[in-house]
N, C-alpha and C. Protein backbone atom coordinates (compact mmCIF):
# COMPACT_ATOMS: atom_id res chain seq x y z
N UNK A 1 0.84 -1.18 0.00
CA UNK A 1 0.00 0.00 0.00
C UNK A 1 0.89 1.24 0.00
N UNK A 2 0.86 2.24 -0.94
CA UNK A 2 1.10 3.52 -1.18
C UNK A 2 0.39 4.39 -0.40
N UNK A 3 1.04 5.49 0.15
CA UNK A 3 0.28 6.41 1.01
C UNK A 3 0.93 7.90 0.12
N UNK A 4 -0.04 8.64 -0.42
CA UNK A 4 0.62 10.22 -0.69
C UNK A 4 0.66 10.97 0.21
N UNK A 5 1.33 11.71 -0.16
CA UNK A 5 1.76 12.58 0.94
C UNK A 5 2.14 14.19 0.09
N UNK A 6 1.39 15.23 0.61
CA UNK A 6 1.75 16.38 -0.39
C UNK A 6 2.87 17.19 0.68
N UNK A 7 4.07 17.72 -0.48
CA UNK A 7 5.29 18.38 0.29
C UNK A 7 5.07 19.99 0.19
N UNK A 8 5.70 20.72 1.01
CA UNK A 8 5.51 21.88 0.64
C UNK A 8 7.30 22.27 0.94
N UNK A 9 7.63 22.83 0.01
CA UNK A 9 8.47 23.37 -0.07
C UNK A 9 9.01 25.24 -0.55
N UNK A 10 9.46 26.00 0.04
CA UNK A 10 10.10 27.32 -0.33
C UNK A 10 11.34 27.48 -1.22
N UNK A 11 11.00 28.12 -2.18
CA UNK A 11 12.83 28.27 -2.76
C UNK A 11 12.61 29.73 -3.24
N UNK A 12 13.78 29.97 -4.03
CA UNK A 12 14.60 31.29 -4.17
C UNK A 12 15.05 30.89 -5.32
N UNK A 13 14.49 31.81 -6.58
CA UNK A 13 15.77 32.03 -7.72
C UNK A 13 15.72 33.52 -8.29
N UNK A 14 17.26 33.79 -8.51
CA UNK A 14 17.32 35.11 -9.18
C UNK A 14 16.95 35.15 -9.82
N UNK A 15 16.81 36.36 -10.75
CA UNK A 15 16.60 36.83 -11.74
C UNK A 15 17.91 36.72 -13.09
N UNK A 16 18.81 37.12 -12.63
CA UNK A 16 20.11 36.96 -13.72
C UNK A 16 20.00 35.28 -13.80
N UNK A 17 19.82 34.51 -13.05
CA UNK A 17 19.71 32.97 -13.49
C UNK A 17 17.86 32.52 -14.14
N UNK A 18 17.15 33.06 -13.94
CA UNK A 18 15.98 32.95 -14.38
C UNK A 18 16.47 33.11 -16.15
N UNK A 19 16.88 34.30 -16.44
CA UNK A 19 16.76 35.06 -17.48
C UNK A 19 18.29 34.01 -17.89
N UNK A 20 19.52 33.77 -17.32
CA UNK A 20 20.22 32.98 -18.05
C UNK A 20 19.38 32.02 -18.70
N UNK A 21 18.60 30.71 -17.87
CA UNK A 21 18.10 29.91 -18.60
C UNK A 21 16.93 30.18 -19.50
N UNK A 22 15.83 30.81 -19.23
CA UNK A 22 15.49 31.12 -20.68
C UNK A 22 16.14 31.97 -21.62
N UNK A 23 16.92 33.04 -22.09
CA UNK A 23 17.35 33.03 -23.06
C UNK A 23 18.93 32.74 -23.62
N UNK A 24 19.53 31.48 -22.81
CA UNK A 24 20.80 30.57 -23.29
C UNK A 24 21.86 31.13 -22.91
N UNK A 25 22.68 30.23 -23.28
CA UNK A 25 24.20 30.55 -23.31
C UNK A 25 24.93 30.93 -24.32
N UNK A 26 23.99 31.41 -25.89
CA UNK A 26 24.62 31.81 -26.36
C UNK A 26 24.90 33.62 -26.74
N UNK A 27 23.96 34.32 -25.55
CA UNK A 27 24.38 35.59 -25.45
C UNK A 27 25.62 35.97 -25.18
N UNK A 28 25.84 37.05 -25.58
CA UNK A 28 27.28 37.42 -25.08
C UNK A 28 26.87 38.91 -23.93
N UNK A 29 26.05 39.47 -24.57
CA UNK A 29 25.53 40.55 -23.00
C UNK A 29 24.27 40.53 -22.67
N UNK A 30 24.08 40.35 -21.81
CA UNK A 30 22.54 40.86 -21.24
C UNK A 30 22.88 41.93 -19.99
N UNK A 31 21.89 42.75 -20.17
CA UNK A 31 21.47 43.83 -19.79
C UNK A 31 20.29 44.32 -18.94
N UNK A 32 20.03 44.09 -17.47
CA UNK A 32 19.14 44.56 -17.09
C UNK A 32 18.41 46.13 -16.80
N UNK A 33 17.59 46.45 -17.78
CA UNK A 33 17.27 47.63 -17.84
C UNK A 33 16.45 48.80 -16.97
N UNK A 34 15.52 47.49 -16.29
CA UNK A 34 14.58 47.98 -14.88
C UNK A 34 13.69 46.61 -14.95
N UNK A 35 13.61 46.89 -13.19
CA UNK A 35 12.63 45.50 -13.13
C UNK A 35 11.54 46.84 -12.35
N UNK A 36 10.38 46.12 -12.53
CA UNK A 36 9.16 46.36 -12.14
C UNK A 36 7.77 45.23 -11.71
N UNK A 37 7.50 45.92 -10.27
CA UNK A 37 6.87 44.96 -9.86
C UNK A 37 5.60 44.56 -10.52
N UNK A 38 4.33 44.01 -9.80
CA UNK A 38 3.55 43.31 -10.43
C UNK A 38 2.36 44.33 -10.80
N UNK A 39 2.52 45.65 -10.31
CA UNK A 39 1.54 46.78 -10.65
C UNK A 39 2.02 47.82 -11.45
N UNK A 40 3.48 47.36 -12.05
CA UNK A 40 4.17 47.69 -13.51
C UNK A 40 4.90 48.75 -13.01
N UNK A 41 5.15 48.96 -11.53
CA UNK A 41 6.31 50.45 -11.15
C UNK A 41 7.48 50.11 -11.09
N UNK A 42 8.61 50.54 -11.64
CA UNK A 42 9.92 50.50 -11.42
C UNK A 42 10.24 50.34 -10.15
N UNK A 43 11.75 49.69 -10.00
CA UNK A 43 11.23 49.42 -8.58
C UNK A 43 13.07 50.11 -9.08
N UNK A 44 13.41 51.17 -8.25
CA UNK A 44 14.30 52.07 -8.53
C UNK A 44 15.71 51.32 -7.83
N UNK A 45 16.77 51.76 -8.36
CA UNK A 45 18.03 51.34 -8.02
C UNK A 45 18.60 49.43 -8.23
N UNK A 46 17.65 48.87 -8.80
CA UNK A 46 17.52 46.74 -8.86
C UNK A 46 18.06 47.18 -10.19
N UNK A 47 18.47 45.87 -9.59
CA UNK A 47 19.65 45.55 -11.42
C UNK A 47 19.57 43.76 -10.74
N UNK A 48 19.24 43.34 -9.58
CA UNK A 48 18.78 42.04 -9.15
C UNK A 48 17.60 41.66 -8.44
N UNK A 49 17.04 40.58 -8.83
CA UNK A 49 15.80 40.33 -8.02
C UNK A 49 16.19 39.03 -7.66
N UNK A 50 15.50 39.01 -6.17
CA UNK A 50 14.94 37.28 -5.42
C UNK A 50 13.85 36.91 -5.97
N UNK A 51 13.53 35.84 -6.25
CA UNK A 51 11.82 35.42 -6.73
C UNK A 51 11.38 34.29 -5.68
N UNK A 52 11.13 34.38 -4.58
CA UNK A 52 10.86 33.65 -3.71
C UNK A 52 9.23 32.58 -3.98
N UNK A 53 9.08 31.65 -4.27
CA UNK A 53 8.14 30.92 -4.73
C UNK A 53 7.96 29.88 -3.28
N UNK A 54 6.87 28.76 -3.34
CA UNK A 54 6.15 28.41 -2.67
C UNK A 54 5.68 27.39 -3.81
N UNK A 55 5.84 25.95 -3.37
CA UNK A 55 5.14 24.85 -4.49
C UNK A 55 4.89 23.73 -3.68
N UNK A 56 4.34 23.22 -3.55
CA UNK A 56 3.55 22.27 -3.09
C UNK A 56 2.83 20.96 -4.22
N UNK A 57 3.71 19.67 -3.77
CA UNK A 57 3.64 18.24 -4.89
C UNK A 57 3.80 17.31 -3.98
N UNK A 58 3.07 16.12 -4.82
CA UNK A 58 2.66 14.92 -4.02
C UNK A 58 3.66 14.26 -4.23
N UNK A 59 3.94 13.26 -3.23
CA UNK A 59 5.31 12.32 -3.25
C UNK A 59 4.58 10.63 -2.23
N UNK A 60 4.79 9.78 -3.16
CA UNK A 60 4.28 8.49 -2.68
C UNK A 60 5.30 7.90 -1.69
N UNK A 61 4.18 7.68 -0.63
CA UNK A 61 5.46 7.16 0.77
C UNK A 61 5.17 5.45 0.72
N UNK A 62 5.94 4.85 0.48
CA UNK A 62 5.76 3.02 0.81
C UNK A 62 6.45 3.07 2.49
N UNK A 63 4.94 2.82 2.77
CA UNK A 63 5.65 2.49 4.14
C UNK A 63 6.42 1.51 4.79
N UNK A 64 6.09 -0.01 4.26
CA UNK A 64 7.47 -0.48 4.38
C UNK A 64 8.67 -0.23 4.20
N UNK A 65 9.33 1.01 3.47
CA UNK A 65 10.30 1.23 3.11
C UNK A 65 10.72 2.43 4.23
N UNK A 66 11.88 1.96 4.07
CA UNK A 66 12.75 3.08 6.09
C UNK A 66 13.21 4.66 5.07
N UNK A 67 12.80 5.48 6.14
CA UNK A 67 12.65 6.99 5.57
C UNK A 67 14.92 6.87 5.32
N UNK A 68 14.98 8.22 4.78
CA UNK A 68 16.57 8.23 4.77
C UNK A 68 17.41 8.34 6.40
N UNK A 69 16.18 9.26 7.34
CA UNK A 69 16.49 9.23 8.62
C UNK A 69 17.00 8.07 9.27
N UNK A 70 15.77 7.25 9.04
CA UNK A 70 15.54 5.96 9.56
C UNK A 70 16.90 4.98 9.06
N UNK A 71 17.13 5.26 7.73
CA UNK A 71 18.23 4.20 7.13
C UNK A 71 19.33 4.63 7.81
N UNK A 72 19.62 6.17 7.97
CA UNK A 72 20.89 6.98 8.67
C UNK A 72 21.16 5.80 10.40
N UNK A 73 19.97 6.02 10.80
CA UNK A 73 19.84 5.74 12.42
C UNK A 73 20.55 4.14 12.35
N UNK A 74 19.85 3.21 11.25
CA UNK A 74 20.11 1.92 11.29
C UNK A 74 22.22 1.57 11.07
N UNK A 75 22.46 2.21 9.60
CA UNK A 75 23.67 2.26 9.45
C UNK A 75 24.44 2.79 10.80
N UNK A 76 24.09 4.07 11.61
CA UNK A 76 25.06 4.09 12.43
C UNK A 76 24.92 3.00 13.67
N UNK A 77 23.69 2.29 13.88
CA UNK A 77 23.72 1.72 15.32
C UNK A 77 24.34 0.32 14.79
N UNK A 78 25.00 0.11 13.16
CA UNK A 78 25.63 -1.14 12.87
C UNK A 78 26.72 -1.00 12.88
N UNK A 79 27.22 0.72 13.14
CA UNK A 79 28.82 0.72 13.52
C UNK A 79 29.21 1.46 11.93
N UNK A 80 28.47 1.81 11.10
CA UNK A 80 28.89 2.04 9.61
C UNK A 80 29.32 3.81 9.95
């Protein structure tokens, strides 16, 4: 028996790496000109942004199977 289980996780990506991967590695300059927030105002003196996101996905737990904790705990009480 499978049990789901939904994760929630926080992350962080820039902007200069956002914008690397969509438009490649084969630029030679990019240029940030102004960022502006989500009500279209300049947001004065940024040449970098954080994009702090929030996602939440299901992940199937077999419960017979020992969490990585659990495997950690076993290996050390065998002396590993």
């Amino acid at each position: 028996m499978v049990i789901n289980k939904d994760v929630k996780e926080t992350k962080v990506i820039h902007l200069w790496d956002l914008l690397d991967a969509y438009v490649g590695e084969d630029v030679t300059e990019l240029d940030i000109l102004r960022v502006l927030d989500t009500a279209g105002n300049v947001i004065p003196k940024a040449d970098e942004l954080e994009i702090v996101y929030e996602i939440t996905y299901t992940i199937d737990i077999d419960p017979d199977e020992m969490t990585p904790e659990q495997e950690n705990a076993w290996l050390r009480n065998a002396g590993f």
